[in-house]
N, C-alpha and C. Protein backbone atom coordinates (compact mmCIF):
# COMPACT_ATOMS: atom_id res chain seq x y z
N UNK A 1 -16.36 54.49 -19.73
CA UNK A 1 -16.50 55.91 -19.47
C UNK A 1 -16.54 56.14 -17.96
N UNK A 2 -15.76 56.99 -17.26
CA UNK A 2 -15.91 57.23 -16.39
C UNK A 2 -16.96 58.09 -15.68
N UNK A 3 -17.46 58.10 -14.19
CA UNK A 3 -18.39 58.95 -14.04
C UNK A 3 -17.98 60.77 -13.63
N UNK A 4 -18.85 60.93 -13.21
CA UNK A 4 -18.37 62.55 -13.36
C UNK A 4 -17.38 63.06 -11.69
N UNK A 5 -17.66 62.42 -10.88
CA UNK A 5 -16.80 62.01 -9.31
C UNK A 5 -15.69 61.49 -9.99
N UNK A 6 -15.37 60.36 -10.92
CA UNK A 6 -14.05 59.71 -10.76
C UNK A 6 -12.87 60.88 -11.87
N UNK A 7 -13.84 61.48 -12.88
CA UNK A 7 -13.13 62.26 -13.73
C UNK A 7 -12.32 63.53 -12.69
N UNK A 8 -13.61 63.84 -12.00
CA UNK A 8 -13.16 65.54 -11.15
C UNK A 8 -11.95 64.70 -10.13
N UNK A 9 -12.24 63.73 -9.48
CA UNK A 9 -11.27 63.14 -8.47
C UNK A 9 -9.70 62.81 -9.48
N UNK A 10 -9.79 62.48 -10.43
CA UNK A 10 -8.72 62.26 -11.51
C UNK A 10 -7.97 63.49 -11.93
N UNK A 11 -8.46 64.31 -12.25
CA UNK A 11 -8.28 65.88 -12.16
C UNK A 11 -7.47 65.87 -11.87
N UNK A 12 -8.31 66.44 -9.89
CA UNK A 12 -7.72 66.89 -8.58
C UNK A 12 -6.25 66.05 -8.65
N UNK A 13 -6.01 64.81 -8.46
CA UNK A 13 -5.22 63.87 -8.28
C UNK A 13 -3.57 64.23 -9.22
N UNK A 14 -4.21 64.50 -10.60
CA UNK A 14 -2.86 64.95 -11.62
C UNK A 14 -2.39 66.08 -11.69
N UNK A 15 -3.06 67.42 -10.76
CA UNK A 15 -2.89 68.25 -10.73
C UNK A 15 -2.02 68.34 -9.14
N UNK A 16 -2.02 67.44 -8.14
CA UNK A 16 -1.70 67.60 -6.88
C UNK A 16 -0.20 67.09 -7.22
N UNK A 17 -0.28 65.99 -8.28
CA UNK A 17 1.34 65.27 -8.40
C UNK A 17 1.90 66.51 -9.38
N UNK A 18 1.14 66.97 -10.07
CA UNK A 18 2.26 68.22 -10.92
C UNK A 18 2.97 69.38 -10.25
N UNK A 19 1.62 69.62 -9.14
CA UNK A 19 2.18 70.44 -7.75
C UNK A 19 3.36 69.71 -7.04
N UNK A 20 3.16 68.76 -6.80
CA UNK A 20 4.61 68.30 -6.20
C UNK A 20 5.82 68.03 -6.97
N UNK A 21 5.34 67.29 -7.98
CA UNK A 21 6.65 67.65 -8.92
C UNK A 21 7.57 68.95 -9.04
N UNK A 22 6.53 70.30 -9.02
CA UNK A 22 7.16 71.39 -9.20
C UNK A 22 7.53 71.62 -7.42
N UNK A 23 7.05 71.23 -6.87
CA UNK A 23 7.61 71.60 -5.16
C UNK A 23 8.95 71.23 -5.10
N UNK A 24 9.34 69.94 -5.12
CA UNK A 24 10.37 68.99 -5.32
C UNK A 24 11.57 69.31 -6.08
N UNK A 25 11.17 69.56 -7.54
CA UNK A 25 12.17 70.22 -8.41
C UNK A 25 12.38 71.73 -8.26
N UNK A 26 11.24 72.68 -7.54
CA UNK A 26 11.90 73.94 -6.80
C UNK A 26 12.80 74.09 -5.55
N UNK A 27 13.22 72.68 -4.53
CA UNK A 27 13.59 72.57 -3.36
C UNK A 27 15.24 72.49 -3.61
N UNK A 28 15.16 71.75 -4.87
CA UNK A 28 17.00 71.41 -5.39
C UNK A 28 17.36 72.17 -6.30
N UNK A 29 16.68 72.60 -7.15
CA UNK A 29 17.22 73.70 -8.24
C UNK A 29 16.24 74.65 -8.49
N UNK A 30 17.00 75.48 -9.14
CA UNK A 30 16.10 76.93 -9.93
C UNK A 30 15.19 76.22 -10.58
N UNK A 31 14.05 76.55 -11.27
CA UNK A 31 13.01 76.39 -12.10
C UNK A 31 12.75 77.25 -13.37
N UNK A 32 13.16 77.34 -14.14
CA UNK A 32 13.17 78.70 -15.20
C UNK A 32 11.39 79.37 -14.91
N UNK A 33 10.37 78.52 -15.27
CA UNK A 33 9.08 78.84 -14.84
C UNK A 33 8.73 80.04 -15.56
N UNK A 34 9.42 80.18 -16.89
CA UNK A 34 8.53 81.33 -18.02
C UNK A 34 7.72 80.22 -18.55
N UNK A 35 6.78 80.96 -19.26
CA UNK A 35 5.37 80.45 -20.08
C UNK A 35 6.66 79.84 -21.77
N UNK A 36 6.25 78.45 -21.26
CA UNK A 36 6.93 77.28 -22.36
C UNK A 36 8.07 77.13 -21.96
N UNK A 37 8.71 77.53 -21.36
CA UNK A 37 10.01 76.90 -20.88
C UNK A 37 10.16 76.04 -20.05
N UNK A 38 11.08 74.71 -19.95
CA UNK A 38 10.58 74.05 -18.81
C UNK A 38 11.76 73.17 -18.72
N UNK A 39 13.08 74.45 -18.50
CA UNK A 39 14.04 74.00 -18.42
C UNK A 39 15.00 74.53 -16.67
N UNK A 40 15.66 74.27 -16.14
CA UNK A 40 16.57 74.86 -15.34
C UNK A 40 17.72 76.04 -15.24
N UNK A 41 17.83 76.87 -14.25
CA UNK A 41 18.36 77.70 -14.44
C UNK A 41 20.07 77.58 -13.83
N UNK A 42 20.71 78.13 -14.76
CA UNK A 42 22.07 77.75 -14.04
C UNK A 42 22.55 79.48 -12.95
N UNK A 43 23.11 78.67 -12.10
CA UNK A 43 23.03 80.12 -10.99
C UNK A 43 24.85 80.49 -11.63
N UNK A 44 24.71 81.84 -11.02
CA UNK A 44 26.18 82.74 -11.56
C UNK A 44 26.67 83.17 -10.17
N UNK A 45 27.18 82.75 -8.99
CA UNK A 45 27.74 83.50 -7.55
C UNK A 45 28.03 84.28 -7.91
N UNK A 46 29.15 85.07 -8.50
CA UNK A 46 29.48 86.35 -9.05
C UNK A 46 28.57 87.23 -9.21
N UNK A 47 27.53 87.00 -10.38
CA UNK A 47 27.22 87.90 -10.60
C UNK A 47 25.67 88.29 -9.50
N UNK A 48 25.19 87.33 -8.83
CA UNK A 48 24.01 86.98 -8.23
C UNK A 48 23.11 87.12 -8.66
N UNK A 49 23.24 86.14 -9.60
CA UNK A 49 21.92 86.15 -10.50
C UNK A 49 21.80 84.34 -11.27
N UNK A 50 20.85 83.88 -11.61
CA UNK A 50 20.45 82.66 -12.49
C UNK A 50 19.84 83.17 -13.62
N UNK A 51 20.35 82.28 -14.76
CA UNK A 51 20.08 82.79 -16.39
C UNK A 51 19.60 81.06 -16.33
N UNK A 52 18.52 81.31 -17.51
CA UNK A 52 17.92 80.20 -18.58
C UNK A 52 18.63 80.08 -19.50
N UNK A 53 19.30 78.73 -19.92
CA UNK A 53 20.21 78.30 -20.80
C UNK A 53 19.46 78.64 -22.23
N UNK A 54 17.93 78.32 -22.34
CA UNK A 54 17.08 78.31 -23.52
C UNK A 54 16.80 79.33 -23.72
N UNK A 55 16.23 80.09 -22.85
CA UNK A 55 15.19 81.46 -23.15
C UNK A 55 15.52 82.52 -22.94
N UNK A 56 17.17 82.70 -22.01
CA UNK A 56 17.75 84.11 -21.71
C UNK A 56 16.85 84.28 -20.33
N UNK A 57 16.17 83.86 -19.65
CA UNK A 57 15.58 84.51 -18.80
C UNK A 57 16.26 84.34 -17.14
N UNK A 58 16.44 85.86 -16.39
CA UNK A 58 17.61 85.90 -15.47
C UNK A 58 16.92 86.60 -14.53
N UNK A 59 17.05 85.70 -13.49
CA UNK A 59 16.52 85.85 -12.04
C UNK A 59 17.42 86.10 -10.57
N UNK A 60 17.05 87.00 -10.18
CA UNK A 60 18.28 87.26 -8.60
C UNK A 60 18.09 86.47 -8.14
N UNK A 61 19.20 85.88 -7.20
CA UNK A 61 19.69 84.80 -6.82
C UNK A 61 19.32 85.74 -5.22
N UNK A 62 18.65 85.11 -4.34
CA UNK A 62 18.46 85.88 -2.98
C UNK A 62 19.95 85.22 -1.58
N UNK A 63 20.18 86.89 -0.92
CA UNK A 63 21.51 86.62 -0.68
C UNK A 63 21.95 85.74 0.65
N UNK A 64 22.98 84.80 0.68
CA UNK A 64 22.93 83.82 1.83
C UNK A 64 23.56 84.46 2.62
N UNK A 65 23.93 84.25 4.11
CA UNK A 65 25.35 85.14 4.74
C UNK A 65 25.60 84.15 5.26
C-alpha cells in the first residue's frame, strides 16, 4: 500500500504526462477534444474548417497568410 505523499505524487505525475501527451498531439494535429471522442480532426483548406471523422464535430481552421 502506498502512503498518502507517494499516491498524491503519483497523481500529480499521470496527470502531467496526460498534459503532455495532449500538448504534443495538439502541436502536429487537430485534436477533436469533444467529451468521449478521442479521435483527430481532418482539416478541409477550402472550406476552412476541420470535421471529426466520428462525431461530426467542425472547428475553424484559424487563417495563415
Amino acid at each position: 500500500m502506498l502512503s498518502r505523499n507517494a499516491t498524491t505524487n503519483l497523481n500529480r505525475r499521470q496527470s502531467a504526462m496526460r498534459r503532455l501527451r495532449r500538448r504534443n498531439a495538439s502541436a502536429s494535429m487537430l485534436y477533436c477534444r469533444t467529451n468521449g471522442c478521442a479521435s483527430f480532426l481532418v482539416p478541409d483548406q477550402t472550406a476552412g474548417s476541420a470535421t471529426c471523422p466520428v462525431c461530426g464535430y467542425t472547428r475553424r481552421l484559424p487563417r495563415t497568410n
